[in-house]
N, C-alpha and C. Protein backbone atom coordinates (compact mmCIF):
# COMPACT_ATOMS: atom_id res chain seq x y z
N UNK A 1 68.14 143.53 51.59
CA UNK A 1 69.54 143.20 51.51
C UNK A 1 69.74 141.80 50.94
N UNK A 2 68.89 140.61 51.30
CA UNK A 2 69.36 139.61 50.75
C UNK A 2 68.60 139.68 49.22
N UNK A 3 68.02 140.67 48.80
CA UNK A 3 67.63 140.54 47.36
C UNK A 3 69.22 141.12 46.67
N UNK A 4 69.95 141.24 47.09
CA UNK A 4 70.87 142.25 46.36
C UNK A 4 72.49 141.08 46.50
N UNK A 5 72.02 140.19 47.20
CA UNK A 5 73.32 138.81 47.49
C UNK A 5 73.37 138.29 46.19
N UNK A 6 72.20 137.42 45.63
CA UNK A 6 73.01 137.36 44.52
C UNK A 6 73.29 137.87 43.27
N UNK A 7 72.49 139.30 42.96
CA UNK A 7 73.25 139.84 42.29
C UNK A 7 74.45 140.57 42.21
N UNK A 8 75.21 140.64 43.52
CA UNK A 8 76.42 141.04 44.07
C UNK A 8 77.33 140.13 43.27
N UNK A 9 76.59 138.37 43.84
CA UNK A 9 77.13 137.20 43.55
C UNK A 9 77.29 137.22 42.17
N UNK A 10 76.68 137.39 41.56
CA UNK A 10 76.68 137.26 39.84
C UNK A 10 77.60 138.04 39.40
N UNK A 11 77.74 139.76 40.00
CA UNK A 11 78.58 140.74 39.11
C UNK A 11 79.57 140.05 39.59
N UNK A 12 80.02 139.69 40.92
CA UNK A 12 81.38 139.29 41.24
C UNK A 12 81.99 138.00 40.39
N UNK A 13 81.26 137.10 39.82
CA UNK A 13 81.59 135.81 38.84
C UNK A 13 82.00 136.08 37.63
N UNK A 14 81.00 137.43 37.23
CA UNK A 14 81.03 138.08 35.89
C UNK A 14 82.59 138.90 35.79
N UNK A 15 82.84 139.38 36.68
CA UNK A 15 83.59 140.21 36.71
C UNK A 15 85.05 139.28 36.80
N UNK A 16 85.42 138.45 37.59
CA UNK A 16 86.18 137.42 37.69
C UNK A 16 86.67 136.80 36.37
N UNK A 17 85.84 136.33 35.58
CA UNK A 17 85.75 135.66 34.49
C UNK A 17 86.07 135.97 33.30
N UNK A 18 85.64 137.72 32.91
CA UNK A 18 86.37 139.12 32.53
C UNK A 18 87.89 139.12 32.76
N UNK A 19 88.52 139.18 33.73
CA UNK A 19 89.37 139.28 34.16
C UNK A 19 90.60 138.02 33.80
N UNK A 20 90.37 136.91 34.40
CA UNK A 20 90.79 135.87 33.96
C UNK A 20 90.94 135.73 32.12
N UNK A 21 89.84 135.75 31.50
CA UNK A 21 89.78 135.97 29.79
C UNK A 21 91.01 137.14 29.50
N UNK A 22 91.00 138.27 30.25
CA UNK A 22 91.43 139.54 29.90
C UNK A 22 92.98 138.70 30.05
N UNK A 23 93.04 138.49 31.27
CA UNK A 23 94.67 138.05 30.93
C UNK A 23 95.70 137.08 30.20
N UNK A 24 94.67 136.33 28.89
CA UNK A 24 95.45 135.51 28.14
C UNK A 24 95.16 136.31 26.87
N UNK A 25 95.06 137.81 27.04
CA UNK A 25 95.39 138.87 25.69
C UNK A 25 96.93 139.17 26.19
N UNK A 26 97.30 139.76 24.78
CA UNK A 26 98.59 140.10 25.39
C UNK A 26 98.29 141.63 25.30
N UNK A 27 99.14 142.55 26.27
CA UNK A 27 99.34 143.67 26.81
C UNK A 27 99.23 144.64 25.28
N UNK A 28 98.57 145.75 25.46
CA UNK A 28 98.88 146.66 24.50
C UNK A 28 99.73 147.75 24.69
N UNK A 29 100.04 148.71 23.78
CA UNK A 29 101.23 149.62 24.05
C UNK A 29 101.07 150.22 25.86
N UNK A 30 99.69 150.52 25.42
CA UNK A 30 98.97 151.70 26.46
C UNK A 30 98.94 151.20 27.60
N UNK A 31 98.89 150.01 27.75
CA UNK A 31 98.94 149.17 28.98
C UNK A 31 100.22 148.95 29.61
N UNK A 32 101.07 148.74 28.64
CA UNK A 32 102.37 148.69 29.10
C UNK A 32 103.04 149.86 29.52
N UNK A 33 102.70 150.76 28.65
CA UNK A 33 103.78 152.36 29.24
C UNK A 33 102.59 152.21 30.55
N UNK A 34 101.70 151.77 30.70
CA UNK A 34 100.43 152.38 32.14
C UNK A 34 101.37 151.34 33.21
N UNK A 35 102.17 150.35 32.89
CA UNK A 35 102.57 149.40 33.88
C UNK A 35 104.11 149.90 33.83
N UNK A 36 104.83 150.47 33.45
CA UNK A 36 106.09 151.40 33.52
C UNK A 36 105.81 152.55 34.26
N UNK A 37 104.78 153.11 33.62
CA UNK A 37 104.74 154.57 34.29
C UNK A 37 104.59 154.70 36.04
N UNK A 38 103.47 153.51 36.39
CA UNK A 38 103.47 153.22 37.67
C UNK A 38 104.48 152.64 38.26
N UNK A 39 105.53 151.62 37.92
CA UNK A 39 106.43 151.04 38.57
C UNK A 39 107.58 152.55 38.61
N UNK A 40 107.50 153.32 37.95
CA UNK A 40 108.34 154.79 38.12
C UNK A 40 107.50 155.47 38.93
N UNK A 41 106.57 155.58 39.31
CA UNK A 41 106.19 156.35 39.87
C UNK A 41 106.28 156.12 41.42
N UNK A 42 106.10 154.40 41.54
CA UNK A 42 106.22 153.55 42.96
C UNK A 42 108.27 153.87 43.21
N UNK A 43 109.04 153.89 42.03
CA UNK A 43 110.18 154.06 42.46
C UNK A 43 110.28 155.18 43.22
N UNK A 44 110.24 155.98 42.74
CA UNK A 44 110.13 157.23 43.18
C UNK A 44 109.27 158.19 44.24
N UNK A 45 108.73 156.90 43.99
CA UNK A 45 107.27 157.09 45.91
C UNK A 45 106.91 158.49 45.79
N UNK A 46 105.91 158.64 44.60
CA UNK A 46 105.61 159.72 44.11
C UNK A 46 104.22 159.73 44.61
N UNK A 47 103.49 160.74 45.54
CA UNK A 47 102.19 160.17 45.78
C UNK A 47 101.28 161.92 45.31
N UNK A 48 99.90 161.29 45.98
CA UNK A 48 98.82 162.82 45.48
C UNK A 48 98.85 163.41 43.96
N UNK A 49 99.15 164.92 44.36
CA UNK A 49 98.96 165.61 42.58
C UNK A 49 100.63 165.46 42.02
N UNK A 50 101.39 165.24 43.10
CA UNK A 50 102.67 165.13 42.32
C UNK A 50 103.06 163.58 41.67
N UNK A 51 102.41 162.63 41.76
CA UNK A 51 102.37 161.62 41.23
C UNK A 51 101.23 161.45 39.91
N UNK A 52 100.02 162.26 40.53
CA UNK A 52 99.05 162.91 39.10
C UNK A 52 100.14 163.23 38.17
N UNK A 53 100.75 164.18 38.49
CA UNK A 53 101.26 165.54 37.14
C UNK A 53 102.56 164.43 36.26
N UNK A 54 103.32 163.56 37.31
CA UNK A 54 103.77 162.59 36.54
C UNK A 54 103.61 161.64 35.45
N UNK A 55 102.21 160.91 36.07
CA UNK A 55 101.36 159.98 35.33
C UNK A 55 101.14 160.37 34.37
N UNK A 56 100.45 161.90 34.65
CA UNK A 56 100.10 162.47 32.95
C UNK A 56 100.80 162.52 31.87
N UNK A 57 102.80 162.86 32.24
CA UNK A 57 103.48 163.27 31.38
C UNK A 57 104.11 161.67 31.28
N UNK A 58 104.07 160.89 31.73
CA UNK A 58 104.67 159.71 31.55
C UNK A 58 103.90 159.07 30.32
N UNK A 59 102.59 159.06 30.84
CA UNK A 59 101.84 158.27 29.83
C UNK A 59 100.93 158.86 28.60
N UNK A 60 101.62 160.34 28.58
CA UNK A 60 101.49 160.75 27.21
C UNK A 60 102.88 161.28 26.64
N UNK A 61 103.90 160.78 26.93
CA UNK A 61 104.94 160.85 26.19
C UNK A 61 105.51 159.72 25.44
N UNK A 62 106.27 160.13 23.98
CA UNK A 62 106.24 159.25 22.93
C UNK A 62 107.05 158.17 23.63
N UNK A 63 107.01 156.91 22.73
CA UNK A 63 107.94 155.65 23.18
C UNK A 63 109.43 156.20 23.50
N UNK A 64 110.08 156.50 22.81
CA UNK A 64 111.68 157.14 22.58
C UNK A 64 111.94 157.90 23.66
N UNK A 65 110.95 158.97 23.99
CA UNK A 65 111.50 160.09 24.87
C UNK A 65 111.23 159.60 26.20
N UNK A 66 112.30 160.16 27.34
CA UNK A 66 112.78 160.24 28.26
C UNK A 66 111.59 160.03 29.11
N UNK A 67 111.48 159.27 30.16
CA UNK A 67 109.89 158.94 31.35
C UNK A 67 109.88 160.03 32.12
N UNK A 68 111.42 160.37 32.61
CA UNK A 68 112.03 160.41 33.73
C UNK A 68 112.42 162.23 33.46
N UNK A 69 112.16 162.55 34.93
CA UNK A 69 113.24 163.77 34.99
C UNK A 69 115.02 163.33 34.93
N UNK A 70 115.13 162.13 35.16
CA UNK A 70 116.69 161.61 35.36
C UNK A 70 117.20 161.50 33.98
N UNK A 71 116.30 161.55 32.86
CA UNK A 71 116.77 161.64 31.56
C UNK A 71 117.01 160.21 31.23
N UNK A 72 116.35 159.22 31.64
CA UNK A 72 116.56 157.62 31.35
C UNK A 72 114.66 157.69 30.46
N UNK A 73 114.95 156.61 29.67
CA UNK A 73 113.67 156.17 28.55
C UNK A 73 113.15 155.67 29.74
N UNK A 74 111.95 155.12 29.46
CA UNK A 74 110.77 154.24 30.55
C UNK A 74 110.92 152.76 30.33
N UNK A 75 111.97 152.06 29.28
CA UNK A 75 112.74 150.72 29.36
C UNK A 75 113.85 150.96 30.36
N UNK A 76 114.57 152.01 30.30
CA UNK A 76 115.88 151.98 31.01
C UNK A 76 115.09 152.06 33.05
N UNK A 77 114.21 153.14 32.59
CA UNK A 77 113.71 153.03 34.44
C UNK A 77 113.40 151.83 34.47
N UNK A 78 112.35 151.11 33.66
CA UNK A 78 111.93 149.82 33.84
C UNK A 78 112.99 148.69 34.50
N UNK A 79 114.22 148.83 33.72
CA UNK A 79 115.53 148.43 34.43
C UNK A 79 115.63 148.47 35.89
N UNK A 80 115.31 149.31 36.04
CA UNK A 80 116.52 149.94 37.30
C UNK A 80 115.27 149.29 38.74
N UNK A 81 114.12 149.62 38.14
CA UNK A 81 112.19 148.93 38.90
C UNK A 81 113.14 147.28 39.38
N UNK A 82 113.19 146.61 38.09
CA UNK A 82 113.35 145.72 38.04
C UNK A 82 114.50 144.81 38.69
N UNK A 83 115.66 145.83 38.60
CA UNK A 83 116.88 145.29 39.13
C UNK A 83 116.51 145.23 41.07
N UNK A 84 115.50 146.42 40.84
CA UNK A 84 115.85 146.41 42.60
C UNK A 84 114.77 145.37 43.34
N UNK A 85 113.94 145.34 42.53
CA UNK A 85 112.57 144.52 43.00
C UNK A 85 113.12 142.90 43.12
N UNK A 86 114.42 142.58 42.03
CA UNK A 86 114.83 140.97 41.87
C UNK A 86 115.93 141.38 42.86
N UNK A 87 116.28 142.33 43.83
CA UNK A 87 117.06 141.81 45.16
C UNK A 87 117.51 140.57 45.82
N UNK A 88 117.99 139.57 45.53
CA UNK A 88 118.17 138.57 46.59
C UNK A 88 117.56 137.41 45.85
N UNK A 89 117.80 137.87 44.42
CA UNK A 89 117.43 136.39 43.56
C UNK A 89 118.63 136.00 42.82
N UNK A 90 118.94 134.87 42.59
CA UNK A 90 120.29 134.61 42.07
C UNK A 90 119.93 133.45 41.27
N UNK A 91 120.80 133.18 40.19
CA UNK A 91 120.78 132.81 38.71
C UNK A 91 118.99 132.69 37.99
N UNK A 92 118.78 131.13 37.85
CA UNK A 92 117.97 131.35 36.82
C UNK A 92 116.61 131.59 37.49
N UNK A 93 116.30 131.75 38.77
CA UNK A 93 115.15 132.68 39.57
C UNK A 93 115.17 134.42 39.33
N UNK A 94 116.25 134.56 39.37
CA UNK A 94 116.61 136.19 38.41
C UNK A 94 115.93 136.30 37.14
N UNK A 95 116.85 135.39 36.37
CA UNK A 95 116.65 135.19 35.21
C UNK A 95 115.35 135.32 34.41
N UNK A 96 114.22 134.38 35.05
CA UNK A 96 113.36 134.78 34.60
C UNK A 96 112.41 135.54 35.38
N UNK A 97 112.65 136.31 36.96
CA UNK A 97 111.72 137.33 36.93
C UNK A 97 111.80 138.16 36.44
N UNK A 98 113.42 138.45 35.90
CA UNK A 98 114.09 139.88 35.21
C UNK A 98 113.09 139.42 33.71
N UNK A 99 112.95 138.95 33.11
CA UNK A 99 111.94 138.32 31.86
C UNK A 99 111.13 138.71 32.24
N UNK A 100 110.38 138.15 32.92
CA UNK A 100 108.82 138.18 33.20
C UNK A 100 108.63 139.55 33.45
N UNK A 101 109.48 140.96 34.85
CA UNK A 101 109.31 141.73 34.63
C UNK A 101 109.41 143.07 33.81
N UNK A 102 110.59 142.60 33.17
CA UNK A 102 110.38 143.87 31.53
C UNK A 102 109.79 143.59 30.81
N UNK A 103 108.95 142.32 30.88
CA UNK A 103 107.88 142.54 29.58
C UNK A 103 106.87 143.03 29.98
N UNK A 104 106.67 143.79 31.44
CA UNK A 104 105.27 144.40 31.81
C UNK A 104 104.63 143.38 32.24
């Protein structure tokens, strides 16, 4: 067991460091409908295969068309994620989480 500490130690630095790098890329399409599709899916407290069968059709449907059974695009749900999540924020603390969160 302690032969296996620090290579635990190492993947965990490696992996960290990955991560950190990864987040001064900016987001790609696929990433972003993957960070819509889930914030619709958390709206909707969609869990198991009925949150599967969602995911699937969310994140293989074109930009334009509809996320939603409600007939809203996956910007407009993104809205609605967003409006409810900035609850109890007022002016420019709104302002820019409502920013920060529609850009994914």
């Amino acid at each position: 067991m302690k032969q296996l500490f620090p290579l635990i130690a190492a993947l965990g630095m490696a992996f960290s460091l990955g991560v950190a790098h990864a987040e001064d890329k900016p987001k790609t399409a696929q990433q972003t409908k993957m960070t819509t599709c889930n914030a619709d899916a958390k709206t909707k407290a969609l869990k198991g295969d009925e949150r599967k069968a969602f995911m699937k059709t969310c994140l293989s449907a074109k930009a334009e068309a509809p996320a939603a059974d409600d007939g809203k695009t996956a910007q407009q749900s993104k809205m609605v994620t967003c409006n409810k999540d900035a609850t109890g924020k007022k002016g420019d603390e709104r302002k820019k989480f409502m920013s920060e969160c529609l850009k994914g």
